[in-house]
C-alpha atoms as a PDB file:
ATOM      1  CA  UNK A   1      -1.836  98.061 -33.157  1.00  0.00           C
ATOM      2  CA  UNK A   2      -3.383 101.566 -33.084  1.00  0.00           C
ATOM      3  CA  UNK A   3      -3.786 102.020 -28.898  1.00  0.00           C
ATOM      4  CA  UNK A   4      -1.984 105.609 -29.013  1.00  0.00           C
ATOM      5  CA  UNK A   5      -4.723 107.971 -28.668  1.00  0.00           C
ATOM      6  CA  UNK A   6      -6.605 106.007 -26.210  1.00  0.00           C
ATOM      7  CA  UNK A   7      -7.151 106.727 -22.264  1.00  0.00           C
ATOM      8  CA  UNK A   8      -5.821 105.450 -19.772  1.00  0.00           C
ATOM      9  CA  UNK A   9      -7.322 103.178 -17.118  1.00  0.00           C
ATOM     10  CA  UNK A  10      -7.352 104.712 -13.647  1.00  0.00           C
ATOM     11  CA  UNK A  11      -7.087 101.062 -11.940  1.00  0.00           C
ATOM     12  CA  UNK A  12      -3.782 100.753 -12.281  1.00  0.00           C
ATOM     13  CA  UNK A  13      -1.940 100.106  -9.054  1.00  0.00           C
ATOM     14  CA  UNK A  14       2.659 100.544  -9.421  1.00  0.00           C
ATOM     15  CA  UNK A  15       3.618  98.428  -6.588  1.00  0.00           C
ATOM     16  CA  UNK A  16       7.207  98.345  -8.317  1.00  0.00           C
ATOM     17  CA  UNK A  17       9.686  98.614  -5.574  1.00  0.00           C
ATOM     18  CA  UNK A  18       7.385  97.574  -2.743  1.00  0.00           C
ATOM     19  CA  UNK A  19       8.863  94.624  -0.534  1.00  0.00           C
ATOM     20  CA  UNK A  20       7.025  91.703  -1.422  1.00  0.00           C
ATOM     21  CA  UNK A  21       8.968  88.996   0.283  1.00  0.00           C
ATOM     22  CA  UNK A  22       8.700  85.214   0.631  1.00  0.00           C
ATOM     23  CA  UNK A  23       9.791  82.949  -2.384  1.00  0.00           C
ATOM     24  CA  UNK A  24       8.565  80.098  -4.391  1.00  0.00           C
ATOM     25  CA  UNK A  25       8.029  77.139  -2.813  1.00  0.00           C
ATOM     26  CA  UNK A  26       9.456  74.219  -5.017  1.00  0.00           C
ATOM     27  CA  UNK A  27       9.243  70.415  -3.971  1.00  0.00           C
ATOM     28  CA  UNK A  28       9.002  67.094  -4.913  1.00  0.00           C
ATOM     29  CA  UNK A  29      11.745  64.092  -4.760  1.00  0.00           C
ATOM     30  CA  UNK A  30      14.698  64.107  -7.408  1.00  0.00           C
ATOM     31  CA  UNK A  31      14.547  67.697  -8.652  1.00  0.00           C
ATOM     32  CA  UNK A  32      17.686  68.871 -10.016  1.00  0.00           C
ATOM     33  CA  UNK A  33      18.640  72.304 -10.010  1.00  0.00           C
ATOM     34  CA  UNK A  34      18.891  72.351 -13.533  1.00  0.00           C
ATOM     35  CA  UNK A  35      15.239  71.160 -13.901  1.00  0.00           C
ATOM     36  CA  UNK A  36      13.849  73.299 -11.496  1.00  0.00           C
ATOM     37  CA  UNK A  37      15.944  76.324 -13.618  1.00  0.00           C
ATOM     38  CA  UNK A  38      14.102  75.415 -16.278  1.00  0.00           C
ATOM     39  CA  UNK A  39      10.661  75.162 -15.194  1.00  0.00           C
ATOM     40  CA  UNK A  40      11.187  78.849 -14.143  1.00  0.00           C
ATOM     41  CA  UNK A  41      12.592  79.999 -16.834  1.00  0.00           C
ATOM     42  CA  UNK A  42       9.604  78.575 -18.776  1.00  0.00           C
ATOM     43  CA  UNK A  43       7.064  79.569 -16.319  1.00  0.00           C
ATOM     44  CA  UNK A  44       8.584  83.153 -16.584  1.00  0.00           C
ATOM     45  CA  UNK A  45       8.822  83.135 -20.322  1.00  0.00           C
ATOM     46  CA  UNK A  46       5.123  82.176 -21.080  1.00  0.00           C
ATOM     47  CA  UNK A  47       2.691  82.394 -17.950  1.00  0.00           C
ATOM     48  CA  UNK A  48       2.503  78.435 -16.818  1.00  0.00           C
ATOM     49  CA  UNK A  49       2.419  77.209 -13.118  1.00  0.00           C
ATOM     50  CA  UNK A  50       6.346  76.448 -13.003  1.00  0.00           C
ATOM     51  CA  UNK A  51       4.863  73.577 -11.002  1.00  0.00           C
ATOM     52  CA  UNK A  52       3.286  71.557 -14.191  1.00  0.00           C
ATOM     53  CA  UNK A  53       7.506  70.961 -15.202  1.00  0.00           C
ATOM     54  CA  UNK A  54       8.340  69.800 -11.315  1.00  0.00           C
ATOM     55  CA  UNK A  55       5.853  67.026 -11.814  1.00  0.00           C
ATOM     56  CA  UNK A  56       3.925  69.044  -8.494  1.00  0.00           C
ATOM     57  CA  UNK A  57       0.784  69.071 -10.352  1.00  0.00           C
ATOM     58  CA  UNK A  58      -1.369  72.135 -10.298  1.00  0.00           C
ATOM     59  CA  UNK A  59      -3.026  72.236  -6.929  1.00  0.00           C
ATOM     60  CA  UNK A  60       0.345  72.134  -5.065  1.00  0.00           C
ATOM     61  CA  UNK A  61      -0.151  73.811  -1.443  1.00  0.00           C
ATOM     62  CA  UNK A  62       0.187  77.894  -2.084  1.00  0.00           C
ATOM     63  CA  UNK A  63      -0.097  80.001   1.867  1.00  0.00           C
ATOM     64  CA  UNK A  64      -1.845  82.698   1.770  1.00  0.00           C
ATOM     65  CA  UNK A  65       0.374  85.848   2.085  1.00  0.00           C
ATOM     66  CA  UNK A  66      -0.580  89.255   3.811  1.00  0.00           C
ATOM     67  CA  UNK A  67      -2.219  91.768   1.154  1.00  0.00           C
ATOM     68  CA  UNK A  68      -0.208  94.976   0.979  1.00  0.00           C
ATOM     69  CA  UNK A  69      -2.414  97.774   2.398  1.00  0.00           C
ATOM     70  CA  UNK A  70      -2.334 101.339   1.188  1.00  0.00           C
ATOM     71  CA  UNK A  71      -2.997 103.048  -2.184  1.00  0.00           C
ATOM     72  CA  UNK A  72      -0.220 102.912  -5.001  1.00  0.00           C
ATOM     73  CA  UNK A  73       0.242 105.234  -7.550  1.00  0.00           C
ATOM     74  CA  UNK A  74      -0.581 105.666 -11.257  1.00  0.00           C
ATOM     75  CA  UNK A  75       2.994 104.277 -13.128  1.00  0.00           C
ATOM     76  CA  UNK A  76       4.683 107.038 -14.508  1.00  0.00           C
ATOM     77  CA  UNK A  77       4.002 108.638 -17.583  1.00  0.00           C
ATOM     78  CA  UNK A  78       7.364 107.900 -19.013  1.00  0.00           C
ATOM     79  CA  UNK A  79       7.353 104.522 -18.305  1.00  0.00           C
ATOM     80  CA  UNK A  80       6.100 103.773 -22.082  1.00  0.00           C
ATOM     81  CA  UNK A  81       5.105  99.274 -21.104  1.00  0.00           C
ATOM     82  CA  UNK A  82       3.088 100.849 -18.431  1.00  0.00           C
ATOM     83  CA  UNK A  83       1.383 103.462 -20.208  1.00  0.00           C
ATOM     84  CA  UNK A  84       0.661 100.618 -22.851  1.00  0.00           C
ATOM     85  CA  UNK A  85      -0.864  98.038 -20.744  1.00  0.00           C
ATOM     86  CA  UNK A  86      -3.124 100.922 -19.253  1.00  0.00           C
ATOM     87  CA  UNK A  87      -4.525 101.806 -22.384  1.00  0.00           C
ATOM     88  CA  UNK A  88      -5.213  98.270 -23.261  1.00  0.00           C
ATOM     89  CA  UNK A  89      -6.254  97.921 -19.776  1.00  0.00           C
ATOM     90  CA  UNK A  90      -9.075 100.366 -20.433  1.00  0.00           C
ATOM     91  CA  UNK A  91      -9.906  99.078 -23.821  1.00  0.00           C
ATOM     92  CA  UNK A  92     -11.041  95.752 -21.885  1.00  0.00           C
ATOM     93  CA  UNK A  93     -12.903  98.159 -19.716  1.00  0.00           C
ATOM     94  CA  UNK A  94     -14.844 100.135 -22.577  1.00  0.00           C
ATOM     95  CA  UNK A  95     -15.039  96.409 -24.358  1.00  0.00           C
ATOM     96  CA  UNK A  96     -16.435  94.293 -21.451  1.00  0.00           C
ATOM     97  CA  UNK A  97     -18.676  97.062 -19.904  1.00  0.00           C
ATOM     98  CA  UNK A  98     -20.668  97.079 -23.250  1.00  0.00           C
ATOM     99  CA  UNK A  99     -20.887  93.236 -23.618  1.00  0.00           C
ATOM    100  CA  UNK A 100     -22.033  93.540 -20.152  1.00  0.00           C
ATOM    101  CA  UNK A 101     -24.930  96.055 -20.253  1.00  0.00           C
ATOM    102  CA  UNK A 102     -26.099  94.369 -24.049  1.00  0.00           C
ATOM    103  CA  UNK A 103     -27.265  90.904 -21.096  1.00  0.00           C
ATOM    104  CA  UNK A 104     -28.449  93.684 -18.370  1.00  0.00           C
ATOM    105  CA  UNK A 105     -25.279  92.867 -16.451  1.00  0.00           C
ATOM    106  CA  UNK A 106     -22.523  95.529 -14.624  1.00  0.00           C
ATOM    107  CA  UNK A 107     -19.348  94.997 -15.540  1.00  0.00           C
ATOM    108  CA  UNK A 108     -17.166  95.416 -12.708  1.00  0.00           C
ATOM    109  CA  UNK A 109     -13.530  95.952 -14.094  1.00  0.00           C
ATOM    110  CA  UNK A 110     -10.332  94.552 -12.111  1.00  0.00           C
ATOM    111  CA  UNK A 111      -7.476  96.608 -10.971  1.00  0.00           C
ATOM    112  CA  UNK A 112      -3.783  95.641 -12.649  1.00  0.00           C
ATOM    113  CA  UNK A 113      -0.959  95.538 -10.565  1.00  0.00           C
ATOM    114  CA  UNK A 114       2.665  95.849 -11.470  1.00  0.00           C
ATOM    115  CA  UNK A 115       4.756  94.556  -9.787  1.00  0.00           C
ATOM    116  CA  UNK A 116       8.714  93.288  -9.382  1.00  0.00           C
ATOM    117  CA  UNK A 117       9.892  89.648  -8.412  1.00  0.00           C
ATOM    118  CA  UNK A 118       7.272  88.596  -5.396  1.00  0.00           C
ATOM    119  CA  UNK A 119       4.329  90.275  -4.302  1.00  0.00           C
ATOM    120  CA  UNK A 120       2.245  89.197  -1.245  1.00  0.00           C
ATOM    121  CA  UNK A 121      -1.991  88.622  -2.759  1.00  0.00           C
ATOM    122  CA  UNK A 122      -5.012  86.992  -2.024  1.00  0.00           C
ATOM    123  CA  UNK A 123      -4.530  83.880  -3.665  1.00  0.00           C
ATOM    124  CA  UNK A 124      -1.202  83.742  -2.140  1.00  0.00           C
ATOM    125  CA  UNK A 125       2.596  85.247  -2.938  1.00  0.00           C
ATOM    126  CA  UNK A 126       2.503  86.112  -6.334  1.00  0.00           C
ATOM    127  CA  UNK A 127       5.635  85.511  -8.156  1.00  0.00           C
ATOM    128  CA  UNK A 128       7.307  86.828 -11.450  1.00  0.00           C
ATOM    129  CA  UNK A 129       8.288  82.895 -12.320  1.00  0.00           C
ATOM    130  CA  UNK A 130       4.654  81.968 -12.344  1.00  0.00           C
ATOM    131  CA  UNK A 131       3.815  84.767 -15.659  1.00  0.00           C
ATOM    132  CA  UNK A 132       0.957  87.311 -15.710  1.00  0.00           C
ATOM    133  CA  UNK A 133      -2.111  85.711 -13.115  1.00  0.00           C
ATOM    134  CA  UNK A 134      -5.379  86.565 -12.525  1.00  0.00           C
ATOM    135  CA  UNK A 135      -6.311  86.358  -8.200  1.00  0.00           C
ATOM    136  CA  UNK A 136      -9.990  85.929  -7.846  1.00  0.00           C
ATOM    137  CA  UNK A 137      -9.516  86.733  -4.189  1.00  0.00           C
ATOM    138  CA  UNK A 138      -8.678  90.048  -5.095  1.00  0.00           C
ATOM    139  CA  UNK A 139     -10.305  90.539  -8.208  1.00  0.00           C
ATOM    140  CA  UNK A 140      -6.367  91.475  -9.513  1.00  0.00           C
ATOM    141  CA  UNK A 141      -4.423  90.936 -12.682  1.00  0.00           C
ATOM    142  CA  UNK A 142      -0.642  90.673 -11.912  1.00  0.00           C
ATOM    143  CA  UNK A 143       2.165  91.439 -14.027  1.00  0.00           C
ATOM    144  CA  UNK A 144       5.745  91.492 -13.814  1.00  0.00           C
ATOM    145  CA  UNK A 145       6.368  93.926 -16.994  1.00  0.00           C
ATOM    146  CA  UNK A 146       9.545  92.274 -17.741  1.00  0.00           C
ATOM    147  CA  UNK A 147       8.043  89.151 -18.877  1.00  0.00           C
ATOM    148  CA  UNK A 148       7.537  91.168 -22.051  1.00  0.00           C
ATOM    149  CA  UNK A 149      11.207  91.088 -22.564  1.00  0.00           C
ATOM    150  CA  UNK A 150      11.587  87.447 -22.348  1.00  0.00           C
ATOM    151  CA  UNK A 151       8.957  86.615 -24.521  1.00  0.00           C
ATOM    152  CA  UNK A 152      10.664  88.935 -27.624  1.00  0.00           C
ATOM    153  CA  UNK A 153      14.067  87.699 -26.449  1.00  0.00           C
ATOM    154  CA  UNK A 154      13.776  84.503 -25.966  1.00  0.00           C
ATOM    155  CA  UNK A 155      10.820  83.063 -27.404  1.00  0.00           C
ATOM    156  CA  UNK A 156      10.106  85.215 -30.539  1.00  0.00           C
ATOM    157  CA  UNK A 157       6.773  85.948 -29.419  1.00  0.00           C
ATOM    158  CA  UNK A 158       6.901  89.937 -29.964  1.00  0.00           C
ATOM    159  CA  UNK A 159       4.500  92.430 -31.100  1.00  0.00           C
ATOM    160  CA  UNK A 160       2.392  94.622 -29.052  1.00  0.00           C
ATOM    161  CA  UNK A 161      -0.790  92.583 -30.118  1.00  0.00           C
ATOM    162  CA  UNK A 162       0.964  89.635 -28.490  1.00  0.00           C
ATOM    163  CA  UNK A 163       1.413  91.628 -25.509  1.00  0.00           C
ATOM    164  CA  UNK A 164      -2.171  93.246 -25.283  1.00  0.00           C
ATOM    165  CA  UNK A 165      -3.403  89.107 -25.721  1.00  0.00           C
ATOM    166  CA  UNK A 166      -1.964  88.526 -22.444  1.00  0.00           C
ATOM    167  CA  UNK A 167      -3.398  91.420 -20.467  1.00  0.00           C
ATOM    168  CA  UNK A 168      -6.647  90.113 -22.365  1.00  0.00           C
ATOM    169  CA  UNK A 169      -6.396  86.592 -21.409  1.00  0.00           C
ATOM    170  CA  UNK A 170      -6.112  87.321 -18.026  1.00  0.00           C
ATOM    171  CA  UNK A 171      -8.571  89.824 -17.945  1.00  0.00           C
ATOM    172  CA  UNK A 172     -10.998  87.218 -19.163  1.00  0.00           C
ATOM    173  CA  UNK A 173     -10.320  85.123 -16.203  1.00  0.00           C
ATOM    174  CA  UNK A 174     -11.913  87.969 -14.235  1.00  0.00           C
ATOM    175  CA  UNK A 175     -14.734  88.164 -16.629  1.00  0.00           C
ATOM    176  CA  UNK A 176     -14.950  84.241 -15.892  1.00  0.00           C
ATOM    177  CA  UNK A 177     -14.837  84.817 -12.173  1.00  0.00           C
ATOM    178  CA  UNK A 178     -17.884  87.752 -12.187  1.00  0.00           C
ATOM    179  CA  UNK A 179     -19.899  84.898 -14.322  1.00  0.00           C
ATOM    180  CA  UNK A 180     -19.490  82.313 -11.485  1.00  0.00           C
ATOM    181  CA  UNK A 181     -17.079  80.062 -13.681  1.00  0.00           C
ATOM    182  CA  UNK A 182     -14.097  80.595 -11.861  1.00  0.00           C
ATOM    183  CA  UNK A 183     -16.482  79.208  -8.838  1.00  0.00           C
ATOM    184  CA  UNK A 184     -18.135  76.813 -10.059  1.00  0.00           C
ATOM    185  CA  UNK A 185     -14.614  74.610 -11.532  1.00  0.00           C
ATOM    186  CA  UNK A 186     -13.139  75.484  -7.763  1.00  0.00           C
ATOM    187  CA  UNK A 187     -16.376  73.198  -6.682  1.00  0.00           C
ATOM    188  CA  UNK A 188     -14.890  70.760  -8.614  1.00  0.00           C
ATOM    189  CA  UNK A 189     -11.312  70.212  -6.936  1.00  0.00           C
ATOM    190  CA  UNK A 190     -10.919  67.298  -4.581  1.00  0.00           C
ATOM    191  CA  UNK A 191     -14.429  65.308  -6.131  1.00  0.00           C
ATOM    192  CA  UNK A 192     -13.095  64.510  -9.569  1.00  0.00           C
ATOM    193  CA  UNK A 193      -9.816  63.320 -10.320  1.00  0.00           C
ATOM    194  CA  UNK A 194      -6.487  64.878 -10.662  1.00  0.00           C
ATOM    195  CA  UNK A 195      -6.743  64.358 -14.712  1.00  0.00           C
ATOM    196  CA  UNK A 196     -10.162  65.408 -14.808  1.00  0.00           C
ATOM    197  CA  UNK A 197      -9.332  68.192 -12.717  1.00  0.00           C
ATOM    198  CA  UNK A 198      -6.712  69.021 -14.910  1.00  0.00           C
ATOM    199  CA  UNK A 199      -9.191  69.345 -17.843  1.00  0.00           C
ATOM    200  CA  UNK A 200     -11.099  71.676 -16.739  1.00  0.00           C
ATOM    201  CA  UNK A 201      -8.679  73.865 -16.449  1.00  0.00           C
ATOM    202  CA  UNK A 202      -7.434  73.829 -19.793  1.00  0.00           C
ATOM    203  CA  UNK A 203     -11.510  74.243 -20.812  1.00  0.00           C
ATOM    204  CA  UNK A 204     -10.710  77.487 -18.093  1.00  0.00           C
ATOM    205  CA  UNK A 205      -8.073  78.810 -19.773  1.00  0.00           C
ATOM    206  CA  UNK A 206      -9.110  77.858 -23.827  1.00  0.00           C
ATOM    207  CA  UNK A 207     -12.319  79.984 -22.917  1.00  0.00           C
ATOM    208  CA  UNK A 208      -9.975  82.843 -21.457  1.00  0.00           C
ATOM    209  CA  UNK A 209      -8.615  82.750 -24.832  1.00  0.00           C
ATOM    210  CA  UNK A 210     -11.720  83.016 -26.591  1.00  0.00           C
ATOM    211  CA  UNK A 211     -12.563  86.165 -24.313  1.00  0.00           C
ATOM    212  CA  UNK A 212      -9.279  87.356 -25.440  1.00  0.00           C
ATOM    213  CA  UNK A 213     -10.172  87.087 -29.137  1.00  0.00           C
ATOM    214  CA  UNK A 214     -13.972  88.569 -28.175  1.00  0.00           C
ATOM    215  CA  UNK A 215     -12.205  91.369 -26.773  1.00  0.00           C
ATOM    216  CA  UNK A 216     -10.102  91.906 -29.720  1.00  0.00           C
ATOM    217  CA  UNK A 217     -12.888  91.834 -32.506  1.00  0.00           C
ATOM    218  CA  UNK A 218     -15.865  93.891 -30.262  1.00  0.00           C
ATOM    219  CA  UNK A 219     -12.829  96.802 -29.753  1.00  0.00           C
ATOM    220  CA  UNK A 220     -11.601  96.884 -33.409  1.00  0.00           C
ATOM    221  CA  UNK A 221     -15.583  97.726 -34.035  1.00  0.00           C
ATOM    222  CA  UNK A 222     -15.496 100.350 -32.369  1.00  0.00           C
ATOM    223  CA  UNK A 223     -11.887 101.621 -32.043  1.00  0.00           C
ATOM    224  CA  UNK A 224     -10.552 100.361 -35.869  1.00  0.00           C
ATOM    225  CA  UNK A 225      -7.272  99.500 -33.877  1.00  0.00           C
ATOM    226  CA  UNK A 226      -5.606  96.622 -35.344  1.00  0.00           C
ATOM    227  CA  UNK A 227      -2.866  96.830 -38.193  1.00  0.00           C
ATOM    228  CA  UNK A 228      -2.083  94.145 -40.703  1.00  0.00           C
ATOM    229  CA  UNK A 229       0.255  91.634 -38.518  1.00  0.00           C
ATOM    230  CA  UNK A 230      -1.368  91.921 -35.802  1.00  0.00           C
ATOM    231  CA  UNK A 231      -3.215  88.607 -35.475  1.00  0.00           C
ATOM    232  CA  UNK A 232      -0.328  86.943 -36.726  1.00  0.00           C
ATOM    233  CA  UNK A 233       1.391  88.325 -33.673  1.00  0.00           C
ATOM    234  CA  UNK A 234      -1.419  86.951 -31.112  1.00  0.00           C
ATOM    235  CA  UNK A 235      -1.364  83.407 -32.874  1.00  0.00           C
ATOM    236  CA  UNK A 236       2.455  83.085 -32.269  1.00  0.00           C
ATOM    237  CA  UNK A 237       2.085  83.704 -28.860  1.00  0.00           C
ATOM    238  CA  UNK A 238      -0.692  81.598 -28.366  1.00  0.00           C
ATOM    239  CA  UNK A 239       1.545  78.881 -30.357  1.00  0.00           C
ATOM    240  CA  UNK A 240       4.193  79.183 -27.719  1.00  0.00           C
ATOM    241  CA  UNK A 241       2.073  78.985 -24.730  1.00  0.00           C
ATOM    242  CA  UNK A 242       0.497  75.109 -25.396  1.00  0.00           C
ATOM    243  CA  UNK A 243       1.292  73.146 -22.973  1.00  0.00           C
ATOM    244  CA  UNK A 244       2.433  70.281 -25.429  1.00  0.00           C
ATOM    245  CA  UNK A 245       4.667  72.519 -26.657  1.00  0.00           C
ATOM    246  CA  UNK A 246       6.209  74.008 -23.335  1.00  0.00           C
ATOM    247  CA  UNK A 247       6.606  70.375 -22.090  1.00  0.00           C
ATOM    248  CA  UNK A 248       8.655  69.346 -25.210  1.00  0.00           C
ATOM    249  CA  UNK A 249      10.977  72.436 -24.423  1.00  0.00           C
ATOM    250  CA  UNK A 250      11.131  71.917 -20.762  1.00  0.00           C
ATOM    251  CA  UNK A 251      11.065  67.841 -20.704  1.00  0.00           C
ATOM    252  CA  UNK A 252      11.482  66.557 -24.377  1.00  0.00           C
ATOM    253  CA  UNK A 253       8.276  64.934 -24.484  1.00  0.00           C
ATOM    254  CA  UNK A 254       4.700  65.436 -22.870  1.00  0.00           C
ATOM    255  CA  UNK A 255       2.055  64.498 -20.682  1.00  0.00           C
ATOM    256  CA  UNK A 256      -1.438  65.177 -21.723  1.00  0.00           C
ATOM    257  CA  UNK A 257      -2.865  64.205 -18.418  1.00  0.00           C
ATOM    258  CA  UNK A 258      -0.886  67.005 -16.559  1.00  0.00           C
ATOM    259  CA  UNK A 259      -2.348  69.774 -19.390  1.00  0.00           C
ATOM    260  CA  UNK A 260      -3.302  72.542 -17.571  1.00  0.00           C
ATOM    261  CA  UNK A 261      -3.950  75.243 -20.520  1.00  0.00           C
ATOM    262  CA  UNK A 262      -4.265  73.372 -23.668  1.00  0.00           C
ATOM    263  CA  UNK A 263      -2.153  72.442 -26.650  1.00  0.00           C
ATOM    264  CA  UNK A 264      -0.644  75.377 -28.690  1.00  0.00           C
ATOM    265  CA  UNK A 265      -3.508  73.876 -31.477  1.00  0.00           C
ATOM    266  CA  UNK A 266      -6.300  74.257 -28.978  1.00  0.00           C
ATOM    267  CA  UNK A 267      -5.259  78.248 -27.741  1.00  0.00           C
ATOM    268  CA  UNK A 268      -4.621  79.283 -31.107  1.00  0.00           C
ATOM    269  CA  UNK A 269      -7.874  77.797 -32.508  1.00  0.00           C
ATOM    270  CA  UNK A 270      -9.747  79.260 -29.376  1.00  0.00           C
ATOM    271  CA  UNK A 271      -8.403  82.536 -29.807  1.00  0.00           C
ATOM    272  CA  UNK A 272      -9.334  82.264 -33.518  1.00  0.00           C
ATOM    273  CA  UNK A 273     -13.103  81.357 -32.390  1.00  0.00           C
ATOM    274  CA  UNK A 274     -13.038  84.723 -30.285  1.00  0.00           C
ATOM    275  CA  UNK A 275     -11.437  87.125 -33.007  1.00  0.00           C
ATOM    276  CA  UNK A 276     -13.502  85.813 -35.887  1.00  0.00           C
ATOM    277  CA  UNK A 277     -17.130  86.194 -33.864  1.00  0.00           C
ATOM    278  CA  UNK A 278     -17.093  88.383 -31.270  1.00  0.00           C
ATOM    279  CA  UNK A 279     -19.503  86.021 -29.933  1.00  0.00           C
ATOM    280  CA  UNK A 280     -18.823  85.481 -26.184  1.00  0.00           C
ATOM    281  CA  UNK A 281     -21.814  82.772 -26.622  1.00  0.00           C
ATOM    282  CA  UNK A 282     -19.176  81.045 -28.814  1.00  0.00           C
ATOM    283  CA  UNK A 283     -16.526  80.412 -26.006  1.00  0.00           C
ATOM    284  CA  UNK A 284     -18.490  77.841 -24.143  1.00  0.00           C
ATOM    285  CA  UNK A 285     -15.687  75.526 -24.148  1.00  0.00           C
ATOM    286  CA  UNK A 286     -17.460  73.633 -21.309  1.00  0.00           C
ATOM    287  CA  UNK A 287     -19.905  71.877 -24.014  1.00  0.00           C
ATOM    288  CA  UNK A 288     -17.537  71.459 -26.545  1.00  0.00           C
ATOM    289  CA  UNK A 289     -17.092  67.834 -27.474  1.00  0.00           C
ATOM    290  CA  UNK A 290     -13.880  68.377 -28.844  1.00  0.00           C
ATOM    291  CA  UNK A 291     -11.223  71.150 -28.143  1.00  0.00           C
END
């Protein structure tokens, strides 16, 4: 991935360091420590609600925690992860803002926030086990930068491509929330059922991926910046981030009612829809009959 010469996005915020506080609230009846290891360890690793392995379902209680006041500074310039993510950062800026103005729209880009273990937001504590999140409230992408580490360590899922997918994917939740999406599932929770609930979320986060792949092919117009590999790289992590297959890790088998994201088939083929049109009218996965 050629992202070397590019800028650098100025909405950046290094809360590294900052006292965050609080912790994550586990529940539920039988939970053994073991279990509940694992379920973070898996959140951590690829970016899934820890609470979808506790059996707590996705709409488990989350307080709202105080928002950190004050301005943060640009990361360091020899802090090479955060350089990279604020290149790619504005890459989704130049990317979206031109997809944007093409329907008469203003893109409004989101700020991304690094941050370390917990981190008090909008949509509640933020926390390091829970992945890379998008906050509505806040119009924030959070990262913890050394998930990257886990997911070349553990999980095999390496490549800068694979990382840039994630900042992305999340950015595409924003671009879901300034389209009223985001809104209009919330509308949804408490009048349809828990499973139903549950699928529109994964139609949430298969479009996200399909942003993600938009992104991908409407940059590499402009900017000629992937390499050979690099898709390759994106489809592996999307591969490791189904739900089916996280629940086979975490569980040894899997419950399609509690999907949340989609099956490793579904993100990769999403993803694919994205990279190979650069269509965003494509990645209405609302109206697809079949995922």
């Amino acid at each position: 991935m050629r992202i070397g010469g590019e800028r650098q996005s100025s909405n950046v915020e290094d809360r590294r360091g900052w006292s965050g506080g609080g912790g994550f609230p586990v529940g539920g009846k039988g939970l053994s420590l073991g279990g509940i290891v694992i379920a973070l360890i898996a959140s951590a690793i690829f970016g899934v609600d820890p609470r979808v392995f506790l059996g707590m379902g996705g709409d488990a209680p989350v307080g709202h925690a105080p928002v950190v006041a004050g301005e943060a500074p640009p990361p360091p310039q020899t802090d090479e992860m955060a350089v990279f993510v604020s290149r790619v950062l504005a890459t989704t800026e130049d990317t979206w803002e031109q997809i944007f103005a093409e329907s008469g729209k203003r893109y409004q880009p989101p700020k991304l926030v690094l941050f370390t273990g917990s981190f008090p937001t909008a949509c509640g504590m933020g926390q390091a086990a829970a992945g890379p999140f998008y906050c509505p409230g806040d119009a924030k992408v959070y990262i913890d930068l050394r998930f990257y580490k886990l997911m070349r360590d553990r999980f095999q899922a390496a490549g800068d491509f694979a990382q840039a997918y994630v900042i992305a994917h999340e950015v595409g939740h924003h671009v879901q929330h300034l389209l009223g999406i985001t809104a209009r599932l919330d509308a949804q929770r408490g009048r349809v059922s828990q499973a139903a609930y549950n699928q529109l979320s994964v139609r949430l986060e298969l479009q996200a991926d399909c942003f993600a792949g938009v992104w991908a092919n409407r940059t590499n117009r402009t900017k000629h910046f992937l390499e050979p590999g690099d898709v390759d790289e994106a489809v592996t992590a999307a591969t490791a981030i189904g739900d089916d297959t996280l629940q086979k890790q975490a569980q040894g088998h899997v419950v399609p009612d509690s999907f949340t994201h989609g099956t490793s088939a579904q993100r990769v083929r999403w993803l694919r829809t994205g990279l190979e049109t650069g269509d965003v009218n494509s990645c209405n996965t609302f109206s697809a009959r079949q995922l």
